[in-house]
Protein backbone atom coordinates (compact mmCIF):
# COMPACT_ATOMS: atom_id res chain seq x y z
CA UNK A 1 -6.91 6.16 -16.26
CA UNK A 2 -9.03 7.26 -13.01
CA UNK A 3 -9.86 4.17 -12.19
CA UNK A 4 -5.94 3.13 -12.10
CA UNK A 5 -5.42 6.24 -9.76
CA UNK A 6 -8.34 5.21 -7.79
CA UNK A 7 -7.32 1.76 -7.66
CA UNK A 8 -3.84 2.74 -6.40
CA UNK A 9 -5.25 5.00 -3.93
CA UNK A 10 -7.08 3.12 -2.18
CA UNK A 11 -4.34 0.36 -2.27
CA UNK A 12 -2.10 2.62 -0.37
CA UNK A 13 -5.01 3.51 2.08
CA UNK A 14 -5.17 -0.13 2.75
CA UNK A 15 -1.45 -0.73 3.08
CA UNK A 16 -1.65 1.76 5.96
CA UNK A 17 -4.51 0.48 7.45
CA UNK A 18 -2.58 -3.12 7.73
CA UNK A 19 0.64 -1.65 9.15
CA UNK A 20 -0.94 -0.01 12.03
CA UNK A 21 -3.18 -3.19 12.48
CA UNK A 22 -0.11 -4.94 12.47
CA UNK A 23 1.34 -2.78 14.74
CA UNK A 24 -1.28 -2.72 16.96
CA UNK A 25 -1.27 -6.65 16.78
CA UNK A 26 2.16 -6.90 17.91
CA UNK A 27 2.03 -4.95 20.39
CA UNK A 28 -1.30 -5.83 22.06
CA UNK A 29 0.78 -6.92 25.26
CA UNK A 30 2.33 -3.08 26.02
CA UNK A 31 -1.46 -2.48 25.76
CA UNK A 32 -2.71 -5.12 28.25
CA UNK A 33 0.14 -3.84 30.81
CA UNK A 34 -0.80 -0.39 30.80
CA UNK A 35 -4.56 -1.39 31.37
CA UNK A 36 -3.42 -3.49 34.31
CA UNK A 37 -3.63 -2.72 37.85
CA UNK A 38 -0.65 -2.77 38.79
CA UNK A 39 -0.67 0.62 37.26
CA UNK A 40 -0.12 3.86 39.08
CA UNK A 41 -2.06 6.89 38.56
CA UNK A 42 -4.56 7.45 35.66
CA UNK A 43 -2.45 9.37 32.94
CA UNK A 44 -1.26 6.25 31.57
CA UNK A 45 -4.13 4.28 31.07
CA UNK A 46 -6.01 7.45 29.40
CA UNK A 47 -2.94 7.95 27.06
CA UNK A 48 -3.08 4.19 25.90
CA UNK A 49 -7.10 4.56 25.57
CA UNK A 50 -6.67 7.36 23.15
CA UNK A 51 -3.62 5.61 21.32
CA UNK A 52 -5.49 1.84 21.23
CA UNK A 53 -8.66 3.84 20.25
CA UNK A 54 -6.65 5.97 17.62
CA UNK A 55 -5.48 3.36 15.85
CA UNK A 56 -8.22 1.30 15.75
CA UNK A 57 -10.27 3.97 14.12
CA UNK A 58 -7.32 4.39 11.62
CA UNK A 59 -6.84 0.76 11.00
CA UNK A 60 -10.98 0.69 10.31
CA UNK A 61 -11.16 3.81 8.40
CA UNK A 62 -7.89 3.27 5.90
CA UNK A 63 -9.00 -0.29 5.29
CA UNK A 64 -12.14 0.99 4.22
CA UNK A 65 -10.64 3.17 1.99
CA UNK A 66 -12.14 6.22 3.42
CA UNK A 67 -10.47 9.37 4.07
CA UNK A 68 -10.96 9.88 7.76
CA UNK A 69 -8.58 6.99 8.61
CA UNK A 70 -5.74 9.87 8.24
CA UNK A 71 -6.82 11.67 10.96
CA UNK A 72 -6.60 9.13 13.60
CA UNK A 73 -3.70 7.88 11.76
CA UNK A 74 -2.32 11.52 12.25
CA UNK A 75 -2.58 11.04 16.23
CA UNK A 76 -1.64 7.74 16.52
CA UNK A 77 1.58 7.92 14.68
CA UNK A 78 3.46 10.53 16.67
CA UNK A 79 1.83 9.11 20.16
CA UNK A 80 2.86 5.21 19.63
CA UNK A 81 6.29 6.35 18.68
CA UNK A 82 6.89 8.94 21.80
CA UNK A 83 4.58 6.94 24.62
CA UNK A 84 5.48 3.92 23.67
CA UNK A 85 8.03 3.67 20.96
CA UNK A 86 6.51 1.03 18.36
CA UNK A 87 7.90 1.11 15.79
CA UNK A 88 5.19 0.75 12.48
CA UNK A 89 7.31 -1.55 10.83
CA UNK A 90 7.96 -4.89 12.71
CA UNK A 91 11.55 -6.38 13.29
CA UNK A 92 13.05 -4.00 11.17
CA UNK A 93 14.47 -1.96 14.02
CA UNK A 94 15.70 -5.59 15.26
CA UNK A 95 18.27 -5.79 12.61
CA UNK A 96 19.96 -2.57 14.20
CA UNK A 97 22.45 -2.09 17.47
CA UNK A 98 20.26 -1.40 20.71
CA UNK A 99 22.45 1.87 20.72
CA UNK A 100 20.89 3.32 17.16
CA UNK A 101 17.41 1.39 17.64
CA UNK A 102 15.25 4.48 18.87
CA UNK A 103 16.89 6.08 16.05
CA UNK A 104 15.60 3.56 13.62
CA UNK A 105 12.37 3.27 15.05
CA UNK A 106 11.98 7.27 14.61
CA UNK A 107 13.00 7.60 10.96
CA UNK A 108 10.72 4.68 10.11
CA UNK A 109 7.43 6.22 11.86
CA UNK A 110 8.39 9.90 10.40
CA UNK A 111 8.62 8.44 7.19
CA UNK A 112 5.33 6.49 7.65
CA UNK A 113 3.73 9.64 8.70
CA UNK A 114 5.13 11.81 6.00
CA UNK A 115 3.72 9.13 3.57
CA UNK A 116 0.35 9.08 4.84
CA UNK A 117 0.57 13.34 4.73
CA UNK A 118 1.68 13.46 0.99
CA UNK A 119 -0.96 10.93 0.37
CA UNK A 120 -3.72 12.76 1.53
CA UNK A 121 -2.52 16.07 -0.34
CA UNK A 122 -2.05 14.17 -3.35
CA UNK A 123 -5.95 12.44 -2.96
CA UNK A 124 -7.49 16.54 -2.42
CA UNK A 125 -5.42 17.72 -5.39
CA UNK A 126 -7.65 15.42 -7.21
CA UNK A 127 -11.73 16.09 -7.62
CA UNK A 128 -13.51 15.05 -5.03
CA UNK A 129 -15.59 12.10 -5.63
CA UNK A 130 -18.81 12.93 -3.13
CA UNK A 131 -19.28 8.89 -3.39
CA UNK A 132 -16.37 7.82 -2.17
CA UNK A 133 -16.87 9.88 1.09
């Protein structure tokens, strides 16, 4: 039976770590045009540094199955969604009128995010396997 809950841990770890890959993936351009020079001031470019870099470490780190992919994950979550409004579910927010699409695109992140938390309190209410650190 542990190795089920194991299994289906680290499953979920993984299926994060492939929707902010994804994520990132899709949106590699918004990333390119903030690193561009046509760019004014620096603020920018370090905010999409620390959100490219934040999810990068979570996409590595959850589809490794280890535990400090959440906290990356934590920061990137709420920064793609108010910088630069991804949305961590692709097309979905397509299927919506342009008028209710932030809307949609902010229910579907919180609900990503509140995911990932309950997953990581459910993973310390269980013993803590010094291996799989």
């Amino acid at each position: 039976m542990d190795t089920v809950k194991q299994y289906t841990s680290t499953l979920a770890l993984r299926v994060l770590g492939c929707i902010v890959t994804v994520c990132l993936l899709r949106n590699i351009d918004a990333f390119i045009l903030a690193f561009s020079y046509n760019q004014l001031g620096i603020v920018p470019v370090v905010i999409a540094v620390l959100v490219l870099m934040s999810g990068i470490l979570a996409s590595v780190g959850l589809l490794n199955g280890r535990h400090w992919g959440f906290l990356p994950l934590y920061f990137f979550i709420p920064a793609a969604t108010m910088f630069f409004s991804f949305s961590l579910v692709p097309f979905v927010p397509l299927f919506f009128p342009v008028e209710i699409r932030a809307y949609i695109v902010l229910a579907l992140n919180i609900s990503i995010l509140l995911y990932a938390v309950f997953l990581l309190l459910k993973k310390m209410d269980s013993p803590i396997d010094l291996h799989s650190l």
